[in-house]
Protein backbone atom coordinates (compact mmCIF):
# COMPACT_ATOMS: atom_id res chain seq x y z
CA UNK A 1 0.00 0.00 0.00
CA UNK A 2 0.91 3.64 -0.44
CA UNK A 3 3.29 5.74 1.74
CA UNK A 4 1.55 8.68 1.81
CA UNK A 5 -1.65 6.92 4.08
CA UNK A 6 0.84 6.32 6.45
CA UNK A 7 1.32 10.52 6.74
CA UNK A 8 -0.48 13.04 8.24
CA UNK A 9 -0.94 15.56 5.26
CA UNK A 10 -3.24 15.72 2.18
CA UNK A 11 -2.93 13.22 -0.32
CA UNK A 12 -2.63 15.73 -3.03
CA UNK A 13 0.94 17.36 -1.09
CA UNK A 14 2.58 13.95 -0.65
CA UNK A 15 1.85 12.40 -4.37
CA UNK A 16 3.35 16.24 -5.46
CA UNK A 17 6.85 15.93 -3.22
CA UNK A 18 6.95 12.32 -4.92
CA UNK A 19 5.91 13.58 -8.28
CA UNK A 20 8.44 16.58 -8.23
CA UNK A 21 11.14 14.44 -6.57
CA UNK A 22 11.18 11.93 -9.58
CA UNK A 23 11.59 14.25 -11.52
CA UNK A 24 14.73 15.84 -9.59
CA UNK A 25 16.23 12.47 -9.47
CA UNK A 26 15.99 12.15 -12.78
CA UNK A 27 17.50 15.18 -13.94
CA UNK A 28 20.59 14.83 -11.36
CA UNK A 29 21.60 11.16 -12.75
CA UNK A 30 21.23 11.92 -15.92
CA UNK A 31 22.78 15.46 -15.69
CA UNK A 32 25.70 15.00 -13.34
CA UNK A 33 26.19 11.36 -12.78
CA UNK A 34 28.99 9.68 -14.37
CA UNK A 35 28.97 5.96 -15.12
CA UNK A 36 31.81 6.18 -17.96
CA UNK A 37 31.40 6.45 -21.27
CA UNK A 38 30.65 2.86 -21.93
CA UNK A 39 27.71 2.73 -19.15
CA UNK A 40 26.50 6.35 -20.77
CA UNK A 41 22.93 4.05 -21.04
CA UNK A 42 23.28 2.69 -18.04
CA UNK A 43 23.12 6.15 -16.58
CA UNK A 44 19.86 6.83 -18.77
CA UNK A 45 17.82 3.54 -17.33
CA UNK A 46 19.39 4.30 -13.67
CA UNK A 47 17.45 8.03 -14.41
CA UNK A 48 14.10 6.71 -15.58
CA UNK A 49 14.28 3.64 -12.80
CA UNK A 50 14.38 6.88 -9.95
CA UNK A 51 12.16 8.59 -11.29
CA UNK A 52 9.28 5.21 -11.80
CA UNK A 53 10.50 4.06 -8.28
CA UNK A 54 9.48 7.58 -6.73
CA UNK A 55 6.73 7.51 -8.70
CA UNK A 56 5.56 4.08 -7.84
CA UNK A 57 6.20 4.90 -3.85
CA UNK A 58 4.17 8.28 -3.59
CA UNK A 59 1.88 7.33 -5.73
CA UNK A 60 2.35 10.49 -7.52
CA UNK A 61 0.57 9.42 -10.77
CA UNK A 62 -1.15 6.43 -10.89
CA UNK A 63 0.99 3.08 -10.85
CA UNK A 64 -0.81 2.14 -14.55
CA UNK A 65 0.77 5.26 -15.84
CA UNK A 66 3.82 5.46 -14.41
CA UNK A 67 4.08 2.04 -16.24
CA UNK A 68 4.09 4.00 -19.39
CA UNK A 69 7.10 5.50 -18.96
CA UNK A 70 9.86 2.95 -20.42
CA UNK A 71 7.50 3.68 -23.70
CA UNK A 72 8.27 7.10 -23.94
CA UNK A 73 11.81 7.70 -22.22
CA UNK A 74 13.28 4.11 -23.76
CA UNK A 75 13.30 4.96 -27.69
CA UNK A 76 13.62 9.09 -27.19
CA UNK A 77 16.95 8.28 -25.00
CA UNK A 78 18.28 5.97 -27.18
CA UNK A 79 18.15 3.47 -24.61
CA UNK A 80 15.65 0.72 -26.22
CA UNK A 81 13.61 1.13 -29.58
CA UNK A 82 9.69 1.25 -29.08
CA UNK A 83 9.68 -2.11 -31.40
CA UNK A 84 11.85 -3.33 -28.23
CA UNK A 85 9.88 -1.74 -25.49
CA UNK A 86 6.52 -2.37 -26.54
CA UNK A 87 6.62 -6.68 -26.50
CA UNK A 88 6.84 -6.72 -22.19
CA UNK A 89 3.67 -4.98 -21.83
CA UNK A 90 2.21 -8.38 -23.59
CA UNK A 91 4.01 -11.32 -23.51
CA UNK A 92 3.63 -15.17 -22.64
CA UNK A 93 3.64 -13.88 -18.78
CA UNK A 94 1.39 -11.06 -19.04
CA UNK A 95 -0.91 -13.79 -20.74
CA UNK A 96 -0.93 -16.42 -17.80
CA UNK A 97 -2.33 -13.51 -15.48
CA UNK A 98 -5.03 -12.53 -17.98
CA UNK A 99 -6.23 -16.38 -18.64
CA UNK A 100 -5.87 -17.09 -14.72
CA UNK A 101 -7.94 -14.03 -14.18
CA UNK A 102 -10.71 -14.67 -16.52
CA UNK A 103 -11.10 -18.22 -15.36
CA UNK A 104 -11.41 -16.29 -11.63
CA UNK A 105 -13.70 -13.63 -13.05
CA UNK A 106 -16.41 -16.84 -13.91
CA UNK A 107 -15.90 -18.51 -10.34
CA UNK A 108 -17.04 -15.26 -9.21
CA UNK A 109 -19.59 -14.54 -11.47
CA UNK A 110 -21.44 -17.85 -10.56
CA UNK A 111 -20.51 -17.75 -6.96
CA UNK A 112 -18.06 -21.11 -7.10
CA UNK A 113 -16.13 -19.59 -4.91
CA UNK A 114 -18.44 -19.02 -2.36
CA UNK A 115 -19.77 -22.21 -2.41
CA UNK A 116 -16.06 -23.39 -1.80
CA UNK A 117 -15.65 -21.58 1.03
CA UNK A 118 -19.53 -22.15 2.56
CA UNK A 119 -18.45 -25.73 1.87
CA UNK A 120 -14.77 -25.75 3.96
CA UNK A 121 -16.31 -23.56 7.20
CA UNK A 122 -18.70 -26.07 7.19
CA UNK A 123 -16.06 -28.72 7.39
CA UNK A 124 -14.65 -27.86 10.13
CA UNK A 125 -16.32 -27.45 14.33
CA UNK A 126 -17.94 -25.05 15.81
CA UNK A 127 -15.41 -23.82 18.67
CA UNK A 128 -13.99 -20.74 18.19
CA UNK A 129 -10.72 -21.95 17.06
CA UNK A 130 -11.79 -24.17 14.48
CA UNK A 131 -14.62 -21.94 13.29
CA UNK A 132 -11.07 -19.44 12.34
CA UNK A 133 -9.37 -22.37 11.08
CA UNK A 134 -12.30 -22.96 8.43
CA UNK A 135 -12.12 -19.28 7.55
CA UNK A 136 -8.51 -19.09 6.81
CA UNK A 137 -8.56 -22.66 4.99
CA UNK A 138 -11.19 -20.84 2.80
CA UNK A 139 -9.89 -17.96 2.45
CA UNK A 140 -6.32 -19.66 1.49
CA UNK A 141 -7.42 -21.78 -1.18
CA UNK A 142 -9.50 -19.24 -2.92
CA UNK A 143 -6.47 -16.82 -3.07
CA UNK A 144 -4.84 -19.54 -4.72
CA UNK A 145 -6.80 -18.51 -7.73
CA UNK A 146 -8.00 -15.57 -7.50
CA UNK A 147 -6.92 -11.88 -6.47
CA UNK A 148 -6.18 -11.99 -2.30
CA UNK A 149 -8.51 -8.94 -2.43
CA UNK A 150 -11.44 -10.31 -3.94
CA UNK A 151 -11.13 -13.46 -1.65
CA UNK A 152 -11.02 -10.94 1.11
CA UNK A 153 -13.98 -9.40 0.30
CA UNK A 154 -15.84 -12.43 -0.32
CA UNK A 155 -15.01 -13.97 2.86
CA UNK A 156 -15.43 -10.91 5.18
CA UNK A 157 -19.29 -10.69 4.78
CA UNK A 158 -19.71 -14.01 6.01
CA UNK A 159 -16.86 -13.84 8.89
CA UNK A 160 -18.77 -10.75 9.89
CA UNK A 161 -22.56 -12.38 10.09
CA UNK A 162 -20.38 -15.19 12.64
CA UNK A 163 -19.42 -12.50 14.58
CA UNK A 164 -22.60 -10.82 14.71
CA UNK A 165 -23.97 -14.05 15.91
CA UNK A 166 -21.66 -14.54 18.71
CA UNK A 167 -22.24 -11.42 19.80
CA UNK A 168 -25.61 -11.30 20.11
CA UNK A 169 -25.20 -15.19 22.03
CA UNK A 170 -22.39 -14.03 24.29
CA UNK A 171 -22.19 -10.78 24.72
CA UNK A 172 -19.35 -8.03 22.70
CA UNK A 173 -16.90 -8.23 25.70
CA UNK A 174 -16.95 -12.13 25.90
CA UNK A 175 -16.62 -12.31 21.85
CA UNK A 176 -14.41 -9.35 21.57
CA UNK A 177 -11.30 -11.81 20.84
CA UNK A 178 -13.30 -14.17 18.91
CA UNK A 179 -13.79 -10.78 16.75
CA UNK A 180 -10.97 -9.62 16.30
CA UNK A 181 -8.72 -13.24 15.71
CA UNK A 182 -11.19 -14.01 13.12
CA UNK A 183 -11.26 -10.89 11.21
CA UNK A 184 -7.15 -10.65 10.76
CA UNK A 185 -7.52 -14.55 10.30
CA UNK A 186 -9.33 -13.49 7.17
CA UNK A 187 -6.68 -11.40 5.96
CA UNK A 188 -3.40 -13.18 7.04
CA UNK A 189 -4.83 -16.32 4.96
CA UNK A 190 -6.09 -13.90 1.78
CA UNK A 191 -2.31 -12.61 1.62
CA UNK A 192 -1.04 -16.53 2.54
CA UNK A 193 -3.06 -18.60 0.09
CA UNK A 194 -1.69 -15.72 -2.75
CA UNK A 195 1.90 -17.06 -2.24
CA UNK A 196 1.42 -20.84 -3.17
CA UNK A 197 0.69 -20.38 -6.69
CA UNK A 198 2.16 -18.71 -9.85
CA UNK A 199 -1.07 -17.01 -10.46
CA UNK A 200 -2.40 -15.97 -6.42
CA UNK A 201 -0.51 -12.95 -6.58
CA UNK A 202 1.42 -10.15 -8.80
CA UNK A 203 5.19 -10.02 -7.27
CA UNK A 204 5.16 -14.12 -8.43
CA UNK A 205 4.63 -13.63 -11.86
CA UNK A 206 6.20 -10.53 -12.13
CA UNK A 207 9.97 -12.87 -10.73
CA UNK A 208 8.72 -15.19 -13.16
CA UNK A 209 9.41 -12.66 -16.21
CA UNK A 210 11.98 -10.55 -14.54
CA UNK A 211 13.82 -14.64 -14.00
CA UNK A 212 13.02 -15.08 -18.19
CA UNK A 213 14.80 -11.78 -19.03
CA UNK A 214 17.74 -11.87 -16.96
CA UNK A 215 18.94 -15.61 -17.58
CA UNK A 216 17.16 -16.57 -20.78
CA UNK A 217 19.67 -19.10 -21.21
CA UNK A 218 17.94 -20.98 -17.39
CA UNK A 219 14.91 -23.47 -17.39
CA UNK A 220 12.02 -21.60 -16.70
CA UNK A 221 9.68 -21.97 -13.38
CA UNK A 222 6.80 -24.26 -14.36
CA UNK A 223 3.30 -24.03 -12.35
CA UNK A 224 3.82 -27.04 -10.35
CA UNK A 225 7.75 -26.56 -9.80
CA UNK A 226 6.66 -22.94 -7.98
CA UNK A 227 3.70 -25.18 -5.92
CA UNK A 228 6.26 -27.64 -4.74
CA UNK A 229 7.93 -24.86 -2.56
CA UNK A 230 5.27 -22.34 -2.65
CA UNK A 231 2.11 -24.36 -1.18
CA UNK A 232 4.09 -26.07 1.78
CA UNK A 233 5.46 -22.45 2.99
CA UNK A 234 1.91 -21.04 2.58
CA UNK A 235 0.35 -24.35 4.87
CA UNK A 236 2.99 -23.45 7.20
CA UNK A 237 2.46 -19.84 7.34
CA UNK A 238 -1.29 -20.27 7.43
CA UNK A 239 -0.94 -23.09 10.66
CA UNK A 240 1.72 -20.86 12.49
CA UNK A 241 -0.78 -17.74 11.93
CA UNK A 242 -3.74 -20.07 13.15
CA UNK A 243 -1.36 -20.61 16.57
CA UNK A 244 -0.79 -17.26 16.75
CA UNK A 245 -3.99 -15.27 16.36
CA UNK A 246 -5.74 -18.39 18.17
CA UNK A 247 -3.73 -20.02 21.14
CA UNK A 248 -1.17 -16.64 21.97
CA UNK A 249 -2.25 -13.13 20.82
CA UNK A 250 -6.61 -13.56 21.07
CA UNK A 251 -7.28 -16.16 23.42
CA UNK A 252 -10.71 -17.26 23.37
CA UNK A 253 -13.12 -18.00 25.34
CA UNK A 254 -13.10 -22.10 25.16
CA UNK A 255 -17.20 -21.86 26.38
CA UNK A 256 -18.20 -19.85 23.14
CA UNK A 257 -19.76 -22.76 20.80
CA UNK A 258 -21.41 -21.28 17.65
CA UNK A 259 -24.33 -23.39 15.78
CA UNK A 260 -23.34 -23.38 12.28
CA UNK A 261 -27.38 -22.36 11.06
CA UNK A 262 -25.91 -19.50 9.98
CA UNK A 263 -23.35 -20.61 7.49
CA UNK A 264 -26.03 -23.38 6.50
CA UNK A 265 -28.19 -20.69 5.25
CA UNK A 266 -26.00 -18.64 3.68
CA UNK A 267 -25.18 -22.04 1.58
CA UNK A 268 -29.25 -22.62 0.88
CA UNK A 269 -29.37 -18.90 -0.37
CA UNK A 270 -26.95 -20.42 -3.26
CA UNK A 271 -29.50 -22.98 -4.46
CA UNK A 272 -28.50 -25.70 -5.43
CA UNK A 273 -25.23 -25.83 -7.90
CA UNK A 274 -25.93 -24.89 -11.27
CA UNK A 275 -24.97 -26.37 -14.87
CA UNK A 276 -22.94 -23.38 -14.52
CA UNK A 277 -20.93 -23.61 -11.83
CA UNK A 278 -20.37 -27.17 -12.43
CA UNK A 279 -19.09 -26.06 -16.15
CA UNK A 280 -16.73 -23.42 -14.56
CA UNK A 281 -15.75 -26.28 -11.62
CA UNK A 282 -14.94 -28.75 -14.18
CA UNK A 283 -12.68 -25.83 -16.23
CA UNK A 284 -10.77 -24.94 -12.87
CA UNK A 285 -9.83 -28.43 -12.38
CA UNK A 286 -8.66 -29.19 -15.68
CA UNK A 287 -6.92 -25.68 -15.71
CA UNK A 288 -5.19 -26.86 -12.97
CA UNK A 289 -4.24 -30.19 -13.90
CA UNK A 290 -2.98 -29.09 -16.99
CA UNK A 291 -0.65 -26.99 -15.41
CA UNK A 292 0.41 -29.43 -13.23
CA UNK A 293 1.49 -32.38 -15.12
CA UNK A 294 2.77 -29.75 -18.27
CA UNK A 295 5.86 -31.12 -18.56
CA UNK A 296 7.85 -34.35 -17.14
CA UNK A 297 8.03 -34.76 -13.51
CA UNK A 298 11.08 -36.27 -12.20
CA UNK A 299 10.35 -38.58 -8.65
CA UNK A 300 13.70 -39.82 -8.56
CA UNK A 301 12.63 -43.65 -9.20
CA UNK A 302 9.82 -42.60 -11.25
CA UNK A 303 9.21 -39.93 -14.31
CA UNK A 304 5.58 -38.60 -15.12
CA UNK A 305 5.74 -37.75 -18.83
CA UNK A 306 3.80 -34.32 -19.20
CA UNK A 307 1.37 -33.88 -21.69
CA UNK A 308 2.77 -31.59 -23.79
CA UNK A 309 5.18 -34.15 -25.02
CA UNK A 310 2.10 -34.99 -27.21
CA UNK A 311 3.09 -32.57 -29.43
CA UNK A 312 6.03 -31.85 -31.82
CA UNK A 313 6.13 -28.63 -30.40
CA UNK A 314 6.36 -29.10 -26.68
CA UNK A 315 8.79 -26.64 -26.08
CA UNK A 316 6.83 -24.08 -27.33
CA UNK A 317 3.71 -24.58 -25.01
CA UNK A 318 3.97 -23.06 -21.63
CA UNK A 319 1.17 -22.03 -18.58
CA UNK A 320 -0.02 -19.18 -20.40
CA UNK A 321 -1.20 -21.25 -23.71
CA UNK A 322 -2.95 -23.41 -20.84
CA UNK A 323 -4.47 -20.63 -19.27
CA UNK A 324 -5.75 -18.30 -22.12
CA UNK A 325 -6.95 -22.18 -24.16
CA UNK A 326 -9.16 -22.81 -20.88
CA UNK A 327 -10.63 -18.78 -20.53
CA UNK A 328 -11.65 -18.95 -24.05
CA UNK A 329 -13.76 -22.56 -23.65
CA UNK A 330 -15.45 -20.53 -21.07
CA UNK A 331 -16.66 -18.08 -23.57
CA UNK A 332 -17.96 -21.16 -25.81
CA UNK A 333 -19.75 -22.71 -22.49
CA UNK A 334 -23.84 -21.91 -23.36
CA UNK A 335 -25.50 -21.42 -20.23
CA UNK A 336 -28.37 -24.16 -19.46
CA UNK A 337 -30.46 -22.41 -16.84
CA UNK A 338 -33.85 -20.23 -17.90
CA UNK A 339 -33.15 -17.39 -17.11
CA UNK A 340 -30.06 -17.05 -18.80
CA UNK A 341 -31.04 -18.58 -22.27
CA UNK A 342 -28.83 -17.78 -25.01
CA UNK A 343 -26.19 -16.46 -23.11
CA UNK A 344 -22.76 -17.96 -22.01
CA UNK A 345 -20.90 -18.80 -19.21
CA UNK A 346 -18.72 -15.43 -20.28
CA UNK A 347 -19.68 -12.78 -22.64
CA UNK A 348 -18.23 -9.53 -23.61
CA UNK A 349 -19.59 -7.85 -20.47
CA UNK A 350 -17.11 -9.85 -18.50
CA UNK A 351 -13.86 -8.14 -20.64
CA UNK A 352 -13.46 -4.82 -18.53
CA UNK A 353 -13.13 -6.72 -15.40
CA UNK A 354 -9.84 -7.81 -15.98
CA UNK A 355 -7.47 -5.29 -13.69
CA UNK A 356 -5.60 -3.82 -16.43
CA UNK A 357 -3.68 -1.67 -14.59
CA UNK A 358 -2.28 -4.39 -13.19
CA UNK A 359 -1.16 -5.39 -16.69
CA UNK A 360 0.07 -2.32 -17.46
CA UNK A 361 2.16 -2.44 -14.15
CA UNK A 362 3.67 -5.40 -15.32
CA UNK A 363 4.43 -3.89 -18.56
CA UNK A 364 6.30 -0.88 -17.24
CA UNK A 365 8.36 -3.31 -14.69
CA UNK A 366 9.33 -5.58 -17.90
CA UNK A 367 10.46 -3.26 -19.90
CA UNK A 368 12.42 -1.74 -17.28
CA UNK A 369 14.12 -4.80 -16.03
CA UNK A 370 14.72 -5.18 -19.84
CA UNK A 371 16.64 -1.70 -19.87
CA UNK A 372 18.53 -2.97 -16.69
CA UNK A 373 19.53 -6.15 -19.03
CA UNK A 374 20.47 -4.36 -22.53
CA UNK A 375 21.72 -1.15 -21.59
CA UNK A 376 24.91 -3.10 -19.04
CA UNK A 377 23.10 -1.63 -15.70
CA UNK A 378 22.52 -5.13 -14.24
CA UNK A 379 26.07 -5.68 -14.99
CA UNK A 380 26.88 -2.47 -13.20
CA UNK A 381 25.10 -2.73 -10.25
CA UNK A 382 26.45 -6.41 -10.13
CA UNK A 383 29.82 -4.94 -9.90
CA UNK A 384 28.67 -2.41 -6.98
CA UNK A 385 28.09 -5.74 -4.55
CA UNK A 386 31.10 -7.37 -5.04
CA UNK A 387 31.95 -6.56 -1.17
CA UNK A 388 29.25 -8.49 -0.67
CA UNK A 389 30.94 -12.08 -1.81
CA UNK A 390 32.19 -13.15 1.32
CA UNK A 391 28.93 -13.13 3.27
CA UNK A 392 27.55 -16.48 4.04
CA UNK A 393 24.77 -17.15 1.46
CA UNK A 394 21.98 -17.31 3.88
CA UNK A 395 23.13 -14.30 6.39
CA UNK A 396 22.68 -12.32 2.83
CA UNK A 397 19.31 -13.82 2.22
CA UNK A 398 18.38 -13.29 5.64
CA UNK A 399 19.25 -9.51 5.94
CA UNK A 400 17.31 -8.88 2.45
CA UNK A 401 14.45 -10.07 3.17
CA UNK A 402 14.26 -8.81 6.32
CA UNK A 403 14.74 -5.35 4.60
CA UNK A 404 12.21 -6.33 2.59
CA UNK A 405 9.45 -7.61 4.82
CA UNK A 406 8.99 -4.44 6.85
CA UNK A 407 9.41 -2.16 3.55
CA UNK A 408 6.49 -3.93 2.14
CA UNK A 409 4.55 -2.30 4.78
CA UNK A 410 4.79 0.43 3.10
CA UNK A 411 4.88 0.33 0.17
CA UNK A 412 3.25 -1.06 -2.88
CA UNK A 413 4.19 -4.88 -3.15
CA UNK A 414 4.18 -5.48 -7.18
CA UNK A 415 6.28 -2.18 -7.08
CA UNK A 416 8.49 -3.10 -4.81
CA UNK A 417 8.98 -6.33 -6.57
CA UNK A 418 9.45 -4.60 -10.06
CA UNK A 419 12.10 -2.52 -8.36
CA UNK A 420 14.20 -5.07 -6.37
CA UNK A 421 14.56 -7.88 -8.49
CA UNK A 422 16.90 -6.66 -11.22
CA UNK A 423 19.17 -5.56 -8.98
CA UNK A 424 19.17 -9.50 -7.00
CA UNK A 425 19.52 -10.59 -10.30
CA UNK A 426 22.71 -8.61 -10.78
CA UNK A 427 23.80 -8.86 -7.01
CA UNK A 428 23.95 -13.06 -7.82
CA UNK A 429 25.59 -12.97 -11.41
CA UNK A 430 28.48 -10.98 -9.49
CA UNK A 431 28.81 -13.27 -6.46
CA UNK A 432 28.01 -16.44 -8.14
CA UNK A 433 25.19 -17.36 -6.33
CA UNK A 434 21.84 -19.08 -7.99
CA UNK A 435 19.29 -16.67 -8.48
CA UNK A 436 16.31 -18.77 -7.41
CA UNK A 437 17.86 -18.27 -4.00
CA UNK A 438 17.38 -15.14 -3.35
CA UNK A 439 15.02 -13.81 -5.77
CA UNK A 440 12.66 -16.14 -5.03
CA UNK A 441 12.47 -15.64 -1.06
CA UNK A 442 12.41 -12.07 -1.66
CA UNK A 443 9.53 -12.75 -4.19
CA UNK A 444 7.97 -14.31 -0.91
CA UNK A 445 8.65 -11.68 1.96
CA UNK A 446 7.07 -8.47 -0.49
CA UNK A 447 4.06 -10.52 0.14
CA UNK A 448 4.31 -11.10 3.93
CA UNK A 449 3.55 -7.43 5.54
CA UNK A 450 1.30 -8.43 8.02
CA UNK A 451 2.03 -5.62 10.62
CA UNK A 452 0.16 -2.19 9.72
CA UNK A 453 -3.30 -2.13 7.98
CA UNK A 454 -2.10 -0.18 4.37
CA UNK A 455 0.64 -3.39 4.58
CA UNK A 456 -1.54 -5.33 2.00
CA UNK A 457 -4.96 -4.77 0.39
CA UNK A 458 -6.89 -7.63 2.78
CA UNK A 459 -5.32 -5.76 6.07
CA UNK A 460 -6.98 -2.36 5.13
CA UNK A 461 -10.57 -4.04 4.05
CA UNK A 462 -10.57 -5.81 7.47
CA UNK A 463 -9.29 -2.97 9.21
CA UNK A 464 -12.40 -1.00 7.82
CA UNK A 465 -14.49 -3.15 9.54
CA UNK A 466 -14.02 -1.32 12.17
CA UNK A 467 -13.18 -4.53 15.13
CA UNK A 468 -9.16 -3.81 14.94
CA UNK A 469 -7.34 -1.32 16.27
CA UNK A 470 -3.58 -1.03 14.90
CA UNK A 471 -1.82 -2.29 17.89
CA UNK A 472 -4.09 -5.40 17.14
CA UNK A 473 -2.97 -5.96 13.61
CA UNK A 474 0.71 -4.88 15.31
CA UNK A 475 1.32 -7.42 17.87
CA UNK A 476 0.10 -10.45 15.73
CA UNK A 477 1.86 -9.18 12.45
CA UNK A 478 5.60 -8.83 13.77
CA UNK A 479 5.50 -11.72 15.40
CA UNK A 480 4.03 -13.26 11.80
CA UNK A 481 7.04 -11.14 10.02
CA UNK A 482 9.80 -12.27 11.68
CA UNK A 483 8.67 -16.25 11.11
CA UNK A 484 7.77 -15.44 7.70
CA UNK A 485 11.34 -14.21 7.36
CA UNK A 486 12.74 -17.04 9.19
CA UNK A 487 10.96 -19.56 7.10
CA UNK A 488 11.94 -18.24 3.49
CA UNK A 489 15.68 -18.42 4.46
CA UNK A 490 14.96 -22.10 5.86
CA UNK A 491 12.89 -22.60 2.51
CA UNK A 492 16.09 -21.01 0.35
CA UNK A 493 18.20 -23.16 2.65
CA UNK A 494 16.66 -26.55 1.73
CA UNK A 495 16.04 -25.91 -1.42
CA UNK A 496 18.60 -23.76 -3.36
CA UNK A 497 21.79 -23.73 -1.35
């Protein structure tokens, strides 16, 4: 989230020191920097990169426009032609996050993803602790898939008709912890589930294209190589933050037992499940299994074939022809139901729902990580850490992403992403160490601000709820920091060093 709601002045005077500061930056580097003659473009991307950064932090301009800035500065600087520039804002990456969106857009649109969730609560008791244990196993596999705000906002309705309900049963003093565990519950697990697929949040696939451009010459992250490490550090984020909200910080009281009538009816309100749904449910799954089993998995003693090996061209199929193949069937899908004859499970309505901006953000981060690459700046920068070679591997991974953590409270977390990463890249082509292990954790920790509620979109919609104070969200999100930090390093530790 944005700086500026974390100051005590006007919007409109912060996003003008940040827009005027860019600008400053940009005319110092460029004006009386000196990189050398044979880094003269070098200097020119380091000028643009302050002035997006600044941009980006204050908010000064929108983030979707800022993103528009490699297309201007690139080709009238000489840095990269606009036949060069313009491919990042749409390429094979850009088109997994559209397809994965789209198929997320219909799971809303017929409530599947409501049903889910109805479904899990229901799965679980009816103490306190396990009523918050349903939520955030909900609320966790839903952001798998979809945008950790729109699971958020989904879930919160229903969270808040529990609380209502224990309220009126026990009294607000009695259910005051109850409350308030259950409403960060919702959030910690929107912002958890995000992290264990390719698709459940921005800063993932924005490392997976900023990985593509800086070692081309690397195998790529596939979908199910990124769930391997991602969904076991998201199940152990979402238990510890169970613990934590549950058993340490909100205690409840062990006599509150809820009735689940409530969540019961919220599930008969749905009706029973449509062709619909079931036609979007049957999409998801396959979406998901082709993903999955893409390309050969290796067990050691045994070696699943992927599917793609059906075809000549196997190398040439990736996620994103998976994704955008499956969002189109859904625009082919006729709906069966009455009162929505001669229509489709998608239509053209649907379109404008996709979060271009985000797209665009991408887009400006691409191309600028691309400028980092072809104008020698990576290589640069790289050069600027060599001091850095003699600290232990994991003390260096530790110390980032510690930085990073408790920036990401503060900042936007796909900008912060778009910012960092190029220069990890070129900190590990210097020192010789394999990217994965430090972009990736990083990756990780922009998306674990759990401490302050403008640290990610879920804290501020469950902060406007109006049960949480900030020394609430405080005491339950540093402690959830610092073991989100410790566990990326153990994750980079087992598997990359």
């Amino acid at each position: 989230m944005s700086l500026f709601k974390r100051v005590n002045l006007h919007p409109f005077y912060i996003k003008s020191i940040g827009f005027f500061l860019g600008i400053i930056l940009f005319l110092i580097i460029w004006l009386f920097v000196d990189f050398g003659a044979e880094f003269y473009k070098a200097k020119l991307v380091a000028a643009v990169a302050s002035l997006m950064a600044t941009w980006w932090i204050f908010e000064a301009v929108p983030l979707a426009a800022t993103s528009l800035v490699p297309l201007i500065f690139f080709p009238t600087l000489g840095i990269l032609s606009a036949s060069d520039s313009a491919p990042q804002y749409m390429n094979s990456t850009i088109i997994l996050f559209v397809g994965g969106f789209i198929i997320a857009i219909a799971m809303e649109k017929w409530n599947l993803h409501k049903r889910i969730a109805l479904s899990v609560i229901l799965f679980f008791g009816s103490s306190p602790s396990k009523i918050i244990l349903g939520f955030m196993a909900a609320a966790g596999f839903i952001s798998m898939w979809i945008s950790n705000t729109a699971t958020c906002l989904m879930i919160l309705p229903i969270g808040l008709s529990i609380i209502y309900k224990v309220e009126k049963e026990f009294g607000e003093e009695r259910s005051s912890n109850f409350a308030k565990s259950l409403m960060i519950a919702i959030a910690y697990a929107s912002t958890i589930g995000g992290i264990a697929t390719l698709i459940g949040t921005p800063p993932n696939l924005i490392f997976l294209r900023m990985y593509k451009i800086n070692f081309p010459n690397n195998p790529m992250i596939k979908f199910g190589e990124w769930m391997v490490f991602g969904v076991p550090l998201a199940v152990i984020m979402m238990i510890i933050a169970w613990i934590v909200l549950t058993k340490i910080i909100f205690k409840s009281d062990r006599n509150l037992v809820l009735n689940k009538t409530l969540v019961k009816e919220e599930k008969i309100k749905l009706g029973k499940t449509t062709t619909e749904e079931k036609s979007v449910l049957v999409v998801f799954a396959l979406t998901s299994f082709l993903w999955v089993f893409r390309s050969d998995i290796d067990l050691g003693s045994i070696k699943i074939p992927g599917w793609s090996n059906l075809f000549a061209s196997a190398s040439f199929i990736d996620d994103s022809t998976v994704a955008i193949t499956m969002a189109l069937i859904l625009f082919l899908i006729p709906c069966r139901s009455s009162e929505h004859k001669y229509k489709f499970v998608l239509d053209y309505h649907d379109i404008p729902k996709i979060p271009w901006d985000i797209v665009l953000l991408f887009g400006g981060g691409f191309a600028l990580a691309e400028g980092f690459v072809q104008s020698g700046l990576s290589k640069l920068i790289g050069q600027g850490f060599i001091g850095l070679k003699d600290v232990p591997y994991t003390s260096l991974i530790l110390i980032i992403c510690t930085i990073v953590v408790f920036s990401s409270e503060l900042t936007s977390n796909s900008a912060q992403t778009t910012i960092i990463l190029p220069l990890l890249a070129a900190l590990s082509k210097e020192i010789g160490m394999d990217p994965l292990a430090i972009m990736i954790p990083v990756t990780f920790s922009v998306s674990l601000a759990f401490m302050l509620p403008v640290g990610t979109p879920p804290n501020a919609i469950v902060f406007g709820s109006q049960r949480l104070q900030v020394w609430d969200m405080v005491k339950a999100g540093f402690i959830l920091n610092i073991i989100g930090i410790i566990a990326v390093t153990i994750l980079a530790r087992i598997f990359f060093l």
